[in-house]
Protein backbone atom coordinates (compact mmCIF):
# COMPACT_ATOMS: atom_id res chain seq x y z
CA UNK A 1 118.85 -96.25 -31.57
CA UNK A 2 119.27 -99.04 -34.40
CA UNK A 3 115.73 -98.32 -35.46
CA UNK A 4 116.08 -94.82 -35.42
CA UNK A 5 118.77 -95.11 -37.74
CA UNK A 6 117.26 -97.55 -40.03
CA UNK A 7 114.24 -95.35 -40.75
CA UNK A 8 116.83 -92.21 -41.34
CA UNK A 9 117.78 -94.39 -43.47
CA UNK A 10 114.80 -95.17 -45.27
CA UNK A 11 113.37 -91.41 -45.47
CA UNK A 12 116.38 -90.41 -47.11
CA UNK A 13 117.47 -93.20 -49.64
CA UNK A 14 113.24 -93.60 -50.62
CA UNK A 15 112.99 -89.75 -51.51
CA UNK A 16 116.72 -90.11 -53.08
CA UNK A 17 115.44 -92.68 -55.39
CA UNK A 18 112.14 -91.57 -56.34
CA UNK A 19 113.70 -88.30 -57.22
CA UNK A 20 116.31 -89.35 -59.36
CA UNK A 21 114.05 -92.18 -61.44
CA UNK A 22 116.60 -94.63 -60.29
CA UNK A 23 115.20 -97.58 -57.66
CA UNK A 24 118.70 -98.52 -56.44
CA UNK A 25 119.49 -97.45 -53.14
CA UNK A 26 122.88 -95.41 -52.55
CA UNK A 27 124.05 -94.27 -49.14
CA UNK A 28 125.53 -90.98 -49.14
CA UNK A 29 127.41 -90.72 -45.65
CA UNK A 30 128.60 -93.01 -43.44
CA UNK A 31 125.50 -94.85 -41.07
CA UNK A 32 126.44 -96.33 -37.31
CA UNK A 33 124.16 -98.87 -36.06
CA UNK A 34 124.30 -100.62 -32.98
CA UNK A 35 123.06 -104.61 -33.79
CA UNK A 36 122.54 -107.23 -31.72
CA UNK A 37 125.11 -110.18 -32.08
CA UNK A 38 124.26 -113.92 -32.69
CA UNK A 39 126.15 -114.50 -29.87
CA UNK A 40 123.98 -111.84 -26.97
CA UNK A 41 124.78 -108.10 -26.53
CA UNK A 42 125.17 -105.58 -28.88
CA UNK A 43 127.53 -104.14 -31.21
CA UNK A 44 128.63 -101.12 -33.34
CA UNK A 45 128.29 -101.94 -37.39
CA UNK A 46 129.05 -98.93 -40.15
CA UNK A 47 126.99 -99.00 -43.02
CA UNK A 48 129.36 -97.36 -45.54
CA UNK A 49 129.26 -94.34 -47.73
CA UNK A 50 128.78 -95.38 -51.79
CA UNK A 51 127.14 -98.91 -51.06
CA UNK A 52 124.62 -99.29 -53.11
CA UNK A 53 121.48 -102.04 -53.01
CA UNK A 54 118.01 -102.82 -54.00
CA UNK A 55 116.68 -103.76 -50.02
CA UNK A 56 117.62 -103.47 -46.78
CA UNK A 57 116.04 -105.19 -43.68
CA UNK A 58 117.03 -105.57 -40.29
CA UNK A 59 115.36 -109.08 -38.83
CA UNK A 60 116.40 -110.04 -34.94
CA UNK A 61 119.99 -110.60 -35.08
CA UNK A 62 120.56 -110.67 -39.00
CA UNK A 63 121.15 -108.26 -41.47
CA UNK A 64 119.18 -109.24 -44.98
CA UNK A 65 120.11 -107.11 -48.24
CA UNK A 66 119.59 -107.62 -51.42
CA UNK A 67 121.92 -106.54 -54.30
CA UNK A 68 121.72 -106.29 -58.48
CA UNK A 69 124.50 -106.78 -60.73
CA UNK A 70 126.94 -103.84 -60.48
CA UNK A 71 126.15 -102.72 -56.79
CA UNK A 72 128.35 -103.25 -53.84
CA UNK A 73 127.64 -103.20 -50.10
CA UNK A 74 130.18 -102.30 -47.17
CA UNK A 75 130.04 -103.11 -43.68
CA UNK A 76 132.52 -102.33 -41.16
CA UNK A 77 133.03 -102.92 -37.26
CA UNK A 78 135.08 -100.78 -34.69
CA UNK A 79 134.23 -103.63 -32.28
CA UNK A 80 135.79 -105.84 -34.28
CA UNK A 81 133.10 -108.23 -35.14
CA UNK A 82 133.04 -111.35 -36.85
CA UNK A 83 130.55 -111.32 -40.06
CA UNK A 84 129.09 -114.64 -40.72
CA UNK A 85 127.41 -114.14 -44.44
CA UNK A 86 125.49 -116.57 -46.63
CA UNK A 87 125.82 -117.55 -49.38
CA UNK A 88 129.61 -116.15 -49.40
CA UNK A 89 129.44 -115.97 -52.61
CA UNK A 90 131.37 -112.67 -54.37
CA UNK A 91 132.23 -111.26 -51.13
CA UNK A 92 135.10 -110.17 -48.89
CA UNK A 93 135.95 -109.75 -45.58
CA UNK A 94 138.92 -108.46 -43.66
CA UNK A 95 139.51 -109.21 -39.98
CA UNK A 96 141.87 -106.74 -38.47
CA UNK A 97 143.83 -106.20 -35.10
CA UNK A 98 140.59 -103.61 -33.83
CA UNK A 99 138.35 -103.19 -37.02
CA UNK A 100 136.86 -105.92 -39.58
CA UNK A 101 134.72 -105.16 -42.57
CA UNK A 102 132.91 -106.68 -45.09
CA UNK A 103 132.20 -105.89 -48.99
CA UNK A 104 129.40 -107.51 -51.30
CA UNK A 105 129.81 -107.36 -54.88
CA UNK A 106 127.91 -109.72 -56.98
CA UNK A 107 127.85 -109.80 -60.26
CA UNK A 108 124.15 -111.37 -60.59
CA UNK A 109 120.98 -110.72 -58.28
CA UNK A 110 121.69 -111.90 -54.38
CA UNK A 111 120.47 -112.05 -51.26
CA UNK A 112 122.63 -112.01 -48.35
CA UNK A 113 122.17 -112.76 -44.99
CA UNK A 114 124.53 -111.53 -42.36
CA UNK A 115 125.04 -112.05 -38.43
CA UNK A 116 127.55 -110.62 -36.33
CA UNK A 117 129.49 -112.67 -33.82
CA UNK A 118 132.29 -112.67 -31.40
CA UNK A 119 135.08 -110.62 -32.35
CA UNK A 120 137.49 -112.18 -34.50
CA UNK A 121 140.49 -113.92 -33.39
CA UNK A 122 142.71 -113.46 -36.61
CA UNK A 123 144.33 -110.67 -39.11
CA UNK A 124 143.45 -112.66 -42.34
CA UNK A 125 141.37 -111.78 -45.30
CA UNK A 126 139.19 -113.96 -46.89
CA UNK A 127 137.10 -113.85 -50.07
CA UNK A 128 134.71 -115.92 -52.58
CA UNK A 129 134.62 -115.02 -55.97
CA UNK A 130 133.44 -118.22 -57.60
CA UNK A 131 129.85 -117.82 -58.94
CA UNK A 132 127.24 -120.46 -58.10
CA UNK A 133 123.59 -120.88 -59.41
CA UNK A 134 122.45 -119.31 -56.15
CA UNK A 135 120.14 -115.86 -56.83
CA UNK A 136 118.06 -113.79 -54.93
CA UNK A 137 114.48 -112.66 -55.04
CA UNK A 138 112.77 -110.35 -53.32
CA UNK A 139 113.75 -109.54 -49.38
CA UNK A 140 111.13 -110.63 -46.96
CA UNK A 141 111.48 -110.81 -43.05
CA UNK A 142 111.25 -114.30 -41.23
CA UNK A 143 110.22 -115.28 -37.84
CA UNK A 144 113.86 -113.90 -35.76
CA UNK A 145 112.28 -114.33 -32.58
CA UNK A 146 110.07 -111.51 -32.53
CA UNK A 147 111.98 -109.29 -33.72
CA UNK A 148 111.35 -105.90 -35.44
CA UNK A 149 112.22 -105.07 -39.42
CA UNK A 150 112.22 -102.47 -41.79
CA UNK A 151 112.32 -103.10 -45.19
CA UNK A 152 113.40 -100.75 -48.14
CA UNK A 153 111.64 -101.68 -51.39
CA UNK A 154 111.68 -100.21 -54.93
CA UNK A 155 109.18 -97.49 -55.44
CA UNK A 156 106.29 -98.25 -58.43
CA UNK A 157 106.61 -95.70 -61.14
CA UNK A 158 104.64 -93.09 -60.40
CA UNK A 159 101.29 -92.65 -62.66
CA UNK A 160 99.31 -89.63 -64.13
CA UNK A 161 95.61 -89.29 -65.39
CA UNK A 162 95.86 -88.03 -69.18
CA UNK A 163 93.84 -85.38 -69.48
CA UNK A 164 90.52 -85.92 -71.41
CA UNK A 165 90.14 -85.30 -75.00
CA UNK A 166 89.91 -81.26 -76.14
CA UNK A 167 86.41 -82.51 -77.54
CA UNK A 168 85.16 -82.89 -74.20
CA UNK A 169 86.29 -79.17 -73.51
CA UNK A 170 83.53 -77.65 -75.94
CA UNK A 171 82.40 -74.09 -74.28
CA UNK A 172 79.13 -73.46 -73.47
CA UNK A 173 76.56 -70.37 -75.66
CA UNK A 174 75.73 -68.06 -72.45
CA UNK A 175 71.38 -67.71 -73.07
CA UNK A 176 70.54 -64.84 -76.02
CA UNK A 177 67.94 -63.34 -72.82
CA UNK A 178 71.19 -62.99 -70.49
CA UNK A 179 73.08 -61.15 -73.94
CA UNK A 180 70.18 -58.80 -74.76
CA UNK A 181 70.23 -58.03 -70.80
CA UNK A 182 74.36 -57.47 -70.76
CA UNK A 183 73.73 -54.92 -74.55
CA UNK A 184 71.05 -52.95 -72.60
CA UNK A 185 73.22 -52.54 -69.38
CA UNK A 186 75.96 -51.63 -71.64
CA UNK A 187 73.94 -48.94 -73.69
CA UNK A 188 72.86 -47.73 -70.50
CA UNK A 189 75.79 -46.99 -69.09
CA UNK A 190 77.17 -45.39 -72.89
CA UNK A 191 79.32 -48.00 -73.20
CA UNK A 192 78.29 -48.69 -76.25
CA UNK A 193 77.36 -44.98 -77.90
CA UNK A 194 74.09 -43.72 -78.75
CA UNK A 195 74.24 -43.76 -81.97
CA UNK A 196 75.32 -47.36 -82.24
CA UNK A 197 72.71 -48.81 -80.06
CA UNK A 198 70.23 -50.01 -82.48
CA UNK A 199 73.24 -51.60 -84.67
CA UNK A 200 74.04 -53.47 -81.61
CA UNK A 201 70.88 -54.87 -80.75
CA UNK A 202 70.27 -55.56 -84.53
CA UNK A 203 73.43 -57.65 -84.55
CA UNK A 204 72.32 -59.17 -81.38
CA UNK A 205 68.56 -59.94 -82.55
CA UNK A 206 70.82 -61.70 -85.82
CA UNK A 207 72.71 -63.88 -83.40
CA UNK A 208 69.59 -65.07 -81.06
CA UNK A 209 67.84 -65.89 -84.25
CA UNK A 210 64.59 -64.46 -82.30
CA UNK A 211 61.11 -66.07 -81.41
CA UNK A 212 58.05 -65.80 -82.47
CA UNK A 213 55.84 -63.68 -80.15
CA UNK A 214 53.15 -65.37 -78.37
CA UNK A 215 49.93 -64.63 -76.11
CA UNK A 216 50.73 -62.50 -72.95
CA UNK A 217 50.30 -64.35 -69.53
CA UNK A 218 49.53 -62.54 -66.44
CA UNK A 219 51.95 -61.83 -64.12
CA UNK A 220 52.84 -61.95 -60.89
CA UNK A 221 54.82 -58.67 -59.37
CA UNK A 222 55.54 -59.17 -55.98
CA UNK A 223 58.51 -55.91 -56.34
CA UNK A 224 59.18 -52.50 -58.13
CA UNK A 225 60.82 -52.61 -61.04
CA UNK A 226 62.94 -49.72 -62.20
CA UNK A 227 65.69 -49.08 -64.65
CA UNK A 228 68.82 -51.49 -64.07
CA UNK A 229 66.88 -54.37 -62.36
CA UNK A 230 66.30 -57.42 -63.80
CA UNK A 231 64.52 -60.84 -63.58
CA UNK A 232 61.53 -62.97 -65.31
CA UNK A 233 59.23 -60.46 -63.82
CA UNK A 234 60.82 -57.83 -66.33
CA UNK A 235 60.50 -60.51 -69.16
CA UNK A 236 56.94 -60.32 -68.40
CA UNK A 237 56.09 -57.18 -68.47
CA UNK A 238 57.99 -56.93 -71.56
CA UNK A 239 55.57 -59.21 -72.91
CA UNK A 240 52.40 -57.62 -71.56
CA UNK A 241 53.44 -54.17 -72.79
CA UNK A 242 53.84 -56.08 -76.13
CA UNK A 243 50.88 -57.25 -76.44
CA UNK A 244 49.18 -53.74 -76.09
CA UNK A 245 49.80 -50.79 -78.21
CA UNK A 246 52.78 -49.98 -75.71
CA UNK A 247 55.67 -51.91 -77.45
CA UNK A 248 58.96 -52.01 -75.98
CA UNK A 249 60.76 -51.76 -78.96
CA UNK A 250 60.36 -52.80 -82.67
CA UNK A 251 63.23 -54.59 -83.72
CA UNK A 252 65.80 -56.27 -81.84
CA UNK A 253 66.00 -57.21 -77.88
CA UNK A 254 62.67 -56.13 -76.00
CA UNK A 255 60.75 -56.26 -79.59
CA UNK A 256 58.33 -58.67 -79.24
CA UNK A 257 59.59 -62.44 -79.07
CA UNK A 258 62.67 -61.36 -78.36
CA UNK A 259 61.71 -60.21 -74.54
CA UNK A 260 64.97 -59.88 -71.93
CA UNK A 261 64.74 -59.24 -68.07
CA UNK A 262 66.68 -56.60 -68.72
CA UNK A 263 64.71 -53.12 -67.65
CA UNK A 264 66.61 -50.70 -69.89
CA UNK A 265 65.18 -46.94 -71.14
CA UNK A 266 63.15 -48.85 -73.64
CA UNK A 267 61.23 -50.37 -71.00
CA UNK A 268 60.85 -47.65 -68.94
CA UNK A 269 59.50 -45.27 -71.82
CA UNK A 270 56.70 -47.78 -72.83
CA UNK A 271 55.73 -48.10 -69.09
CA UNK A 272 55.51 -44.02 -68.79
CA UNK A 273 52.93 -44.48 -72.07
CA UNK A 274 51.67 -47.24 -70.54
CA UNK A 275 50.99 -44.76 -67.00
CA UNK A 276 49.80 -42.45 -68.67
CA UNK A 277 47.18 -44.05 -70.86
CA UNK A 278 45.68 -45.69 -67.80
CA UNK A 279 45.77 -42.51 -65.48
CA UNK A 280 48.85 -43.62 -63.45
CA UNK A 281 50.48 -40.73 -61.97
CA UNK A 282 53.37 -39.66 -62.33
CA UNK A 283 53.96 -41.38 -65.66
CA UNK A 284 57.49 -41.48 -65.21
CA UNK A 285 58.36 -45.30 -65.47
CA UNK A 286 58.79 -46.49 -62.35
CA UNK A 287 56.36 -49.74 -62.14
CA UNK A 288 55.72 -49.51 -58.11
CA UNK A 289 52.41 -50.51 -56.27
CA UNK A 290 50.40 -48.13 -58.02
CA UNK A 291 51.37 -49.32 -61.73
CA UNK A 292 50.99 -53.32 -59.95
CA UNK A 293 47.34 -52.17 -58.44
CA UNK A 294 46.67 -50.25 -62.05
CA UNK A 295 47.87 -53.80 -63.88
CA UNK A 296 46.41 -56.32 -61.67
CA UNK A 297 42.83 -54.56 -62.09
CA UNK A 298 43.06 -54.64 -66.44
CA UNK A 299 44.82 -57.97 -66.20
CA UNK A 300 42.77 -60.90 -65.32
């Protein structure tokens, strides 16, 4: 049960802290514990609403908390129990007929230690105000016999990665092939009207800068190509047609040097030439076994 309560505790004054920014510790509602007592058994202790500290731990029979200037701790017994603290420094305690209790207020950085004992045998209050050099550090847990703690500590502040520098964002220039391929598809499909096709590949041919053409190399075809498909294999035939007097256009993408893999109308009206000049039939286009037979025997 006490260690149940102590890590209730703990969940809810760590994520209470950490959200508010503040590493103080404030209880919010009233906390029964049952502790052991210096003197054997156990007892019932109330950790009360609006105290306030830097670290709690719970070692064997004592109580250890730490508190800053400003904070206040309050402890209170229905059983009656007599709280032993040291030092005494800037505390309180009252010893009733059925219930004591015990405040902590220090004015600089302490750390108390606190056992519970017999019940007390007297209605009198007593209290130490006087200040001495005595200050506390940070709470640790000793040896108590094999005891169990838990210890509430401040939470680091929490860090973030900056993100890198907007020069390291710089976009990247998709290839001029994969552009010529996208204004093809797109004058194709009408997109981009008839009658502004050859403006569009001129402005396209502007931006590539183009290439100077260079010697055909054989190819190797291992599919049909039609209209629509596209790969290297359509690059190369670009360039083979190209080379002959079947040129796939004269300016702009498919002109030679500036090849695509884009098999457009262009293409497919210099292959029909290119059929029907070498007896491939029907000459409609379509580059299929026959045209790769046809190619492969004029191609060495």
């Amino acid at each position: 049960m006490l260690y149940r309560k102590i890590l209730s505790l703990i969940v809810y004054t760590v994520a209470f802290a950490f959200a508010s920014g503040v590493y103080a510790i404030t209880v919010s509602e009233d906390i029964t514990l049952v502790v052991p007592k210096d003197s054997g058994g156990t007892g019932n202790v109330t950790l009360e609403s609006g105290s306030t500290f830097d670290s709690f731990i719970v070692d064997g029979s004592s109580l250890n908390v730490t508190l800053s200037s400003g904070q206040s701790f309050g402890l209170s017994s229905s059983d009656n129990l007599q709280f032993t603290r040291s030092p005494s420094t800037e505390t309180s305690m009252s010893c009733g007929s059925s219930t004591s209790s015990l405040n902590l207020a220090p004015t600089t950085e302490r750390t108390y230690v606190i056992t519970m004992g017999a019940a007390c045998t007297n209605t009198n209050t007593t209290s130490s105000t006087s200040n001495d050099s005595s200050t506390g550090g940070s709470s640790t847990s000793g040896g108590g016999g094999g005891g169990s703690s838990f210890s509430v500590l401040p939470l680091p502040p929490p860090t973030t990665t900056p993100p890198p520098p907007v020069s390291e964002l710089s976009p990247s220039t998709p290839p001029a092939t994969d552009l010529a391929a996208l204004v093809e598809l797109l004058i194709a499909l009408e997109i981009i009207p008839p009658d502004k096709a050859d403006q569009a590949r001129a402005a396209l041919a502007g931006f590539s800068g183009g290439t100077s053409p260079g010697a055909a190399e054989k190819c190797n075809f291992t599919r049909s190509l039609t209209v629509n498909v596209t790969g290297e294999d359509v690059r190369c035939l670009q360039q083979y047609l190209n080379s002959t007097d079947f040129t796939v256009a004269s300016s702009g993408p498919g002109s030679p040097g500036n090849e695509t893999t884009f098999f457009g109308p262009l293409t497919r009206s210099a292959v029909a030439k290119w059929q029907a000049a070498n007896n491939v039939s029907p000459p409609v286009g379509y580059f299929g076994p026959i045209s790769r037979a046809k190619y492969d025997s004029l191609v060495e």
